[in-house]
C-alpha atoms as a PDB file:
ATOM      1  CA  UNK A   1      11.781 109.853-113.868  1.00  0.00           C
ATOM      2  CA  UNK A   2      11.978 110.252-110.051  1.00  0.00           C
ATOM      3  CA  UNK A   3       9.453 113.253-110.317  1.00  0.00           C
ATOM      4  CA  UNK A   4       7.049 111.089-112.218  1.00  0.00           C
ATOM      5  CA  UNK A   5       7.462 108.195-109.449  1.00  0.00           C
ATOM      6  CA  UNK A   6       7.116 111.087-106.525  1.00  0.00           C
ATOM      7  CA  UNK A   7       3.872 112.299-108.613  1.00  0.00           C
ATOM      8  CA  UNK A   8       2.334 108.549-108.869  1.00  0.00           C
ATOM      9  CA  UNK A   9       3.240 107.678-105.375  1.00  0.00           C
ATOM     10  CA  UNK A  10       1.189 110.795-104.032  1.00  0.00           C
ATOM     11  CA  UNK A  11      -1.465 110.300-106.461  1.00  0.00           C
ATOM     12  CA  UNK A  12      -2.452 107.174-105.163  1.00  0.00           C
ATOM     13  CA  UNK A  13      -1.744 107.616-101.394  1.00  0.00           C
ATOM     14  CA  UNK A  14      -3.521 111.084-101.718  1.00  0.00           C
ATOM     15  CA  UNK A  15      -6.846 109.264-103.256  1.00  0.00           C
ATOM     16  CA  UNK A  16      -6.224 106.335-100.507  1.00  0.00           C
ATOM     17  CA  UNK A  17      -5.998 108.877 -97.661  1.00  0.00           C
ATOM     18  CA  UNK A  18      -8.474 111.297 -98.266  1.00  0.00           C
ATOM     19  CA  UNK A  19     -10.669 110.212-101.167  1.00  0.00           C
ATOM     20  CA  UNK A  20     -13.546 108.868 -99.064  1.00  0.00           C
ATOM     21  CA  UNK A  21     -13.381 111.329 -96.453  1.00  0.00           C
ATOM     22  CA  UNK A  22     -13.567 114.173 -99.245  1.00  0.00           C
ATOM     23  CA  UNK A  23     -16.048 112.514-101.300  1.00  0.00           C
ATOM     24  CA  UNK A  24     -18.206 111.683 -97.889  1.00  0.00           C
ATOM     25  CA  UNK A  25     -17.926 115.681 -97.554  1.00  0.00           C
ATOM     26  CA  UNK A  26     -19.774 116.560-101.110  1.00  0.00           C
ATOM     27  CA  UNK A  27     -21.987 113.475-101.780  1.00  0.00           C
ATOM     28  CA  UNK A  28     -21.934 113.403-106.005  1.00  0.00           C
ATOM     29  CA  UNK A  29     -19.280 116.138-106.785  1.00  0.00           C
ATOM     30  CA  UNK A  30     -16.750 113.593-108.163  1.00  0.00           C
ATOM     31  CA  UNK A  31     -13.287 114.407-107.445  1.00  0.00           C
ATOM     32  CA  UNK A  32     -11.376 115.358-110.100  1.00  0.00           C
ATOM     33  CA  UNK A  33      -7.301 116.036-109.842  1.00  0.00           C
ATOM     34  CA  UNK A  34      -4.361 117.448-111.993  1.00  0.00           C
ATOM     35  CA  UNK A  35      -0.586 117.780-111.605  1.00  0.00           C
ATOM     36  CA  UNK A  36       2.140 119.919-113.494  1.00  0.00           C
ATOM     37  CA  UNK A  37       5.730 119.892-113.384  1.00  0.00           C
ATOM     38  CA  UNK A  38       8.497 122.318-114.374  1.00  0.00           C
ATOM     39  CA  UNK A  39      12.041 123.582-113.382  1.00  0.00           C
ATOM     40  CA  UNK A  40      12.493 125.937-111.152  1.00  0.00           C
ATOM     41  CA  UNK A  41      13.498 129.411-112.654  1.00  0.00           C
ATOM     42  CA  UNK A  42      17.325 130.256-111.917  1.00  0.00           C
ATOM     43  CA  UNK A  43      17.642 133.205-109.411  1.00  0.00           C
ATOM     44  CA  UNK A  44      20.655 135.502-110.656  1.00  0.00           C
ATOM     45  CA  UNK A  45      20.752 138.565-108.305  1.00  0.00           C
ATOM     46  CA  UNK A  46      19.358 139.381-104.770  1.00  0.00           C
ATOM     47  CA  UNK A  47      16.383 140.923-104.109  1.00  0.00           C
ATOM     48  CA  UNK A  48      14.449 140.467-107.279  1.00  0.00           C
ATOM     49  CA  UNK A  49      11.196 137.905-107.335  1.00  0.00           C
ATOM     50  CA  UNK A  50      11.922 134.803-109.872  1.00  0.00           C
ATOM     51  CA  UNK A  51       7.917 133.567-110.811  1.00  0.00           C
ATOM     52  CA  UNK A  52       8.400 129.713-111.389  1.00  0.00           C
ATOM     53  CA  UNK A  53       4.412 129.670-113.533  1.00  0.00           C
ATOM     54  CA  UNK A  54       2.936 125.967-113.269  1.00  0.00           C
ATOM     55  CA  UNK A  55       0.653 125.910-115.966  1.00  0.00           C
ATOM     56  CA  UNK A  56      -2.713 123.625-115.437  1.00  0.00           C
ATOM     57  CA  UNK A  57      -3.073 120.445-117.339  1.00  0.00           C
ATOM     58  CA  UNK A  58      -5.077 117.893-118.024  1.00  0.00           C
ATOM     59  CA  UNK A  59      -9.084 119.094-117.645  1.00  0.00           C
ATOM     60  CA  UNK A  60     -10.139 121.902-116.946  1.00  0.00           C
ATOM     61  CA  UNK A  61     -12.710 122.472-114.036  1.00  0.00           C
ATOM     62  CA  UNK A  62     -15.896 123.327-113.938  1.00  0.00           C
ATOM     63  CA  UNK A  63     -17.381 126.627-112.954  1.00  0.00           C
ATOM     64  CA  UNK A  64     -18.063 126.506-109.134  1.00  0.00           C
ATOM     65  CA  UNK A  65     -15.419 123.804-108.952  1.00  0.00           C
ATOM     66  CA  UNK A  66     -13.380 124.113-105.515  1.00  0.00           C
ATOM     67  CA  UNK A  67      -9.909 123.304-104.282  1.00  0.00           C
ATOM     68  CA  UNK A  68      -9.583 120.643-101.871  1.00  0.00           C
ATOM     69  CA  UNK A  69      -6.023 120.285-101.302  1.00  0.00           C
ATOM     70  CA  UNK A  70      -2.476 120.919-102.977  1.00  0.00           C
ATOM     71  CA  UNK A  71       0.167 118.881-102.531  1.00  0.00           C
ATOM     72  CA  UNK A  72       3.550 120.466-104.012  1.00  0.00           C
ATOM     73  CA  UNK A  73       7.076 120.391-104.221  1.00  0.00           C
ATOM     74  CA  UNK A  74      10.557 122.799-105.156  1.00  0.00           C
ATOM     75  CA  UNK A  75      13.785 122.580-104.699  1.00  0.00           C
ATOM     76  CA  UNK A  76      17.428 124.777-105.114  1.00  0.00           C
ATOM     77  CA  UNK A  77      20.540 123.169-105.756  1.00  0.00           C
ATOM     78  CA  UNK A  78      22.481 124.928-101.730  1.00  0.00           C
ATOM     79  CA  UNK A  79      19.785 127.400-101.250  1.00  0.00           C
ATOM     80  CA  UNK A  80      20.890 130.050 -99.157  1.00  0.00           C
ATOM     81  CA  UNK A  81      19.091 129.784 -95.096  1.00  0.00           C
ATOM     82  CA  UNK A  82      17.217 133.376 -95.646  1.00  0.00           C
ATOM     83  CA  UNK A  83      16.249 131.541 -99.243  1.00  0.00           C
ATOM     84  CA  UNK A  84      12.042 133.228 -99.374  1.00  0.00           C
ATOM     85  CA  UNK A  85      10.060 131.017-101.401  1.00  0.00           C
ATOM     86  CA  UNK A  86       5.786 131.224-102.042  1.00  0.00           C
ATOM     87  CA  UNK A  87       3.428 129.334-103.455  1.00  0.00           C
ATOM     88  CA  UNK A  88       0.994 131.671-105.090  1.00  0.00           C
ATOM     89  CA  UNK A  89      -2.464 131.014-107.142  1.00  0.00           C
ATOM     90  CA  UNK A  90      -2.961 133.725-110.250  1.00  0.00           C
ATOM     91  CA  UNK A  91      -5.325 135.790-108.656  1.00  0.00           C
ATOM     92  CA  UNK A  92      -5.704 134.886-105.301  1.00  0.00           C
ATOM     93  CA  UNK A  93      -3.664 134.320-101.822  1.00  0.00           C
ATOM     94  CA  UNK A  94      -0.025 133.503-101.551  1.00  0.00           C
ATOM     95  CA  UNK A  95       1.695 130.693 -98.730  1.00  0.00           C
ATOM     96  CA  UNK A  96       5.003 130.627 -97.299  1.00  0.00           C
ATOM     97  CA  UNK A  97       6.531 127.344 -98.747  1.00  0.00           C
ATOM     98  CA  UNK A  98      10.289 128.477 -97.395  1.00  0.00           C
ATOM     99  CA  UNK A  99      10.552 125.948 -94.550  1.00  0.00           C
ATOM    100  CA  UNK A 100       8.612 123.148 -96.218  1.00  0.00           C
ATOM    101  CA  UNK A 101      10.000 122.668 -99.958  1.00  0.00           C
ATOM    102  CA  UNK A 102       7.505 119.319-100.342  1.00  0.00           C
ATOM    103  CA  UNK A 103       4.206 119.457 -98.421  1.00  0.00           C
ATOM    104  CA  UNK A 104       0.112 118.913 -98.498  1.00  0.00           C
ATOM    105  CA  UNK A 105      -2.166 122.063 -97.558  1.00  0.00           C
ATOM    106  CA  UNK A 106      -5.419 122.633 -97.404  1.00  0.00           C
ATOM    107  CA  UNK A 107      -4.839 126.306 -97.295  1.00  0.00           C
ATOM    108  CA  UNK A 108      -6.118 127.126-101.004  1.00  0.00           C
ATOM    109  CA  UNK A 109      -9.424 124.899 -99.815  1.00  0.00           C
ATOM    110  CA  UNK A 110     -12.613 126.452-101.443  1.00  0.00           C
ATOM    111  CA  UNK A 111     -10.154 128.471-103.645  1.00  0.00           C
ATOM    112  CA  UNK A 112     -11.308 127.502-107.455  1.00  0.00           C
ATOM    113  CA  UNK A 113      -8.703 125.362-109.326  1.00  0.00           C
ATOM    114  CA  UNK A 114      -8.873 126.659-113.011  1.00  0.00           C
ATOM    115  CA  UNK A 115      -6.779 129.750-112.095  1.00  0.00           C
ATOM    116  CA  UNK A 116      -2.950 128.531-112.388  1.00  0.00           C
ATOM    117  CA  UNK A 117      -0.246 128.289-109.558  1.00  0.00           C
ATOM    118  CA  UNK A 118       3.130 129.937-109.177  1.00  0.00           C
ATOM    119  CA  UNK A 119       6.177 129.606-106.872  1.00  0.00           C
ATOM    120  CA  UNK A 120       7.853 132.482-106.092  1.00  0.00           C
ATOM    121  CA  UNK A 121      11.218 132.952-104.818  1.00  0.00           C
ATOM    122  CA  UNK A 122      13.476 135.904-103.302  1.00  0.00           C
ATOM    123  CA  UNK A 123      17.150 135.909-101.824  1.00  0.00           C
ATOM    124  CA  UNK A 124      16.591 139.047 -99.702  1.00  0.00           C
ATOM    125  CA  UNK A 125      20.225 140.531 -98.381  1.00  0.00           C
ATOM    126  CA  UNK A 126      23.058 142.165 -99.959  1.00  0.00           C
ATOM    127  CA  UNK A 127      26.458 141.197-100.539  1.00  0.00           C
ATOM    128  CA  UNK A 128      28.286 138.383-103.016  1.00  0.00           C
ATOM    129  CA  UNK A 129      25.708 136.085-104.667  1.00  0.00           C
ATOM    130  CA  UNK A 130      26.136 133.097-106.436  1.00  0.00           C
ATOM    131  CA  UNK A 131      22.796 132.176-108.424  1.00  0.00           C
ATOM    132  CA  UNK A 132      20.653 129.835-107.405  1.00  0.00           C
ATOM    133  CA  UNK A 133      19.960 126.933-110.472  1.00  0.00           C
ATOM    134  CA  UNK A 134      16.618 125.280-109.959  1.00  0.00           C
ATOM    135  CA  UNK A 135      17.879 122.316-111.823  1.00  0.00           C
ATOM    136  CA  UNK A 136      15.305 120.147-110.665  1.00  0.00           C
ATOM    137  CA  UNK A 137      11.865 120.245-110.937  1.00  0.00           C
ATOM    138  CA  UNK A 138       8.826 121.608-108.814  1.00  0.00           C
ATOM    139  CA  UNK A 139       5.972 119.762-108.690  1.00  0.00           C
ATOM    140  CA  UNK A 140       1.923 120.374-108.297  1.00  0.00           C
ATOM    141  CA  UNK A 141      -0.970 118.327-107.763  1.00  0.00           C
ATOM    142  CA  UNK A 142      -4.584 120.190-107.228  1.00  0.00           C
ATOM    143  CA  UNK A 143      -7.682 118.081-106.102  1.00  0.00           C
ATOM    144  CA  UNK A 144     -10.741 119.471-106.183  1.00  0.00           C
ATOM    145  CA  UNK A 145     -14.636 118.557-106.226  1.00  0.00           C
ATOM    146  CA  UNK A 146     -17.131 119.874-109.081  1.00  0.00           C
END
């Protein structure tokens, strides 16, 4: 429920914020937006990658269709500090999201939106581990302009 409120709440402050400025930008591309949610895959041992896929809902974009901004959000129940987490597109460039579990970039701008998103996460070290349970969900939202 609170990840549907979060989702809302940026929805609407995201199209109040930037809407007209972005729409200004590509007079008649209508701006077009979708969101995903999903848990967090557990991490069980040190120094493998866990892919957390977000799968793309909702409609699909159009061919020449570009990013305009992603807004997301993970989280691990006591991550450890050295914790490496990315958000990756299928396909294209990855971002360090380890510092900033719930943030907007514009770094996937221009980037097309019909190929899907992924987090990635890594405990790098050795040692004890205790896994990590992603036991709450990540969250996407994509806007983009056809």
């Amino acid at each position: 429920m609170k990840s549907r409120i979060f989702l809302q709440t940026i929805t609407a402050l995201t199209a109040f914020a930037w809407g007209a400025m972005l729409y200004a930008a590509e007079p008649g591309s209508p701006l077009r937006a979708y969101s995903t949610e999903t848990a967090m895959k557990r991490i069980d041992s040190r120094e493998v990658d866990v892919d957390t896929q977000l799968p793309i809902t909702g409609a699909l974009a159009k061919p020449g269709a570009k990013i305009t901004y992603v807004m997301y959000r993970w989280h691990y129940a006591n991550p450890p500090k050295n914790l490496s987490v990315q958000l990756c597109q299928l396909g294209g460039r990855c971002i360090d999201a380890s510092k900033s579990p719930e943030r907007m970039t514009q770094d996937f701008a221009g980037a097309t939106p019909a190929q899907p998103f992924y987090f990635r996460a890594r405990v790098p070290g050795t040692g004890d581990f205790k896994p990590l349970l992603g036991h709450r969900t990540a969250t996407l939202l994509v806007n983009w302009y056809d």
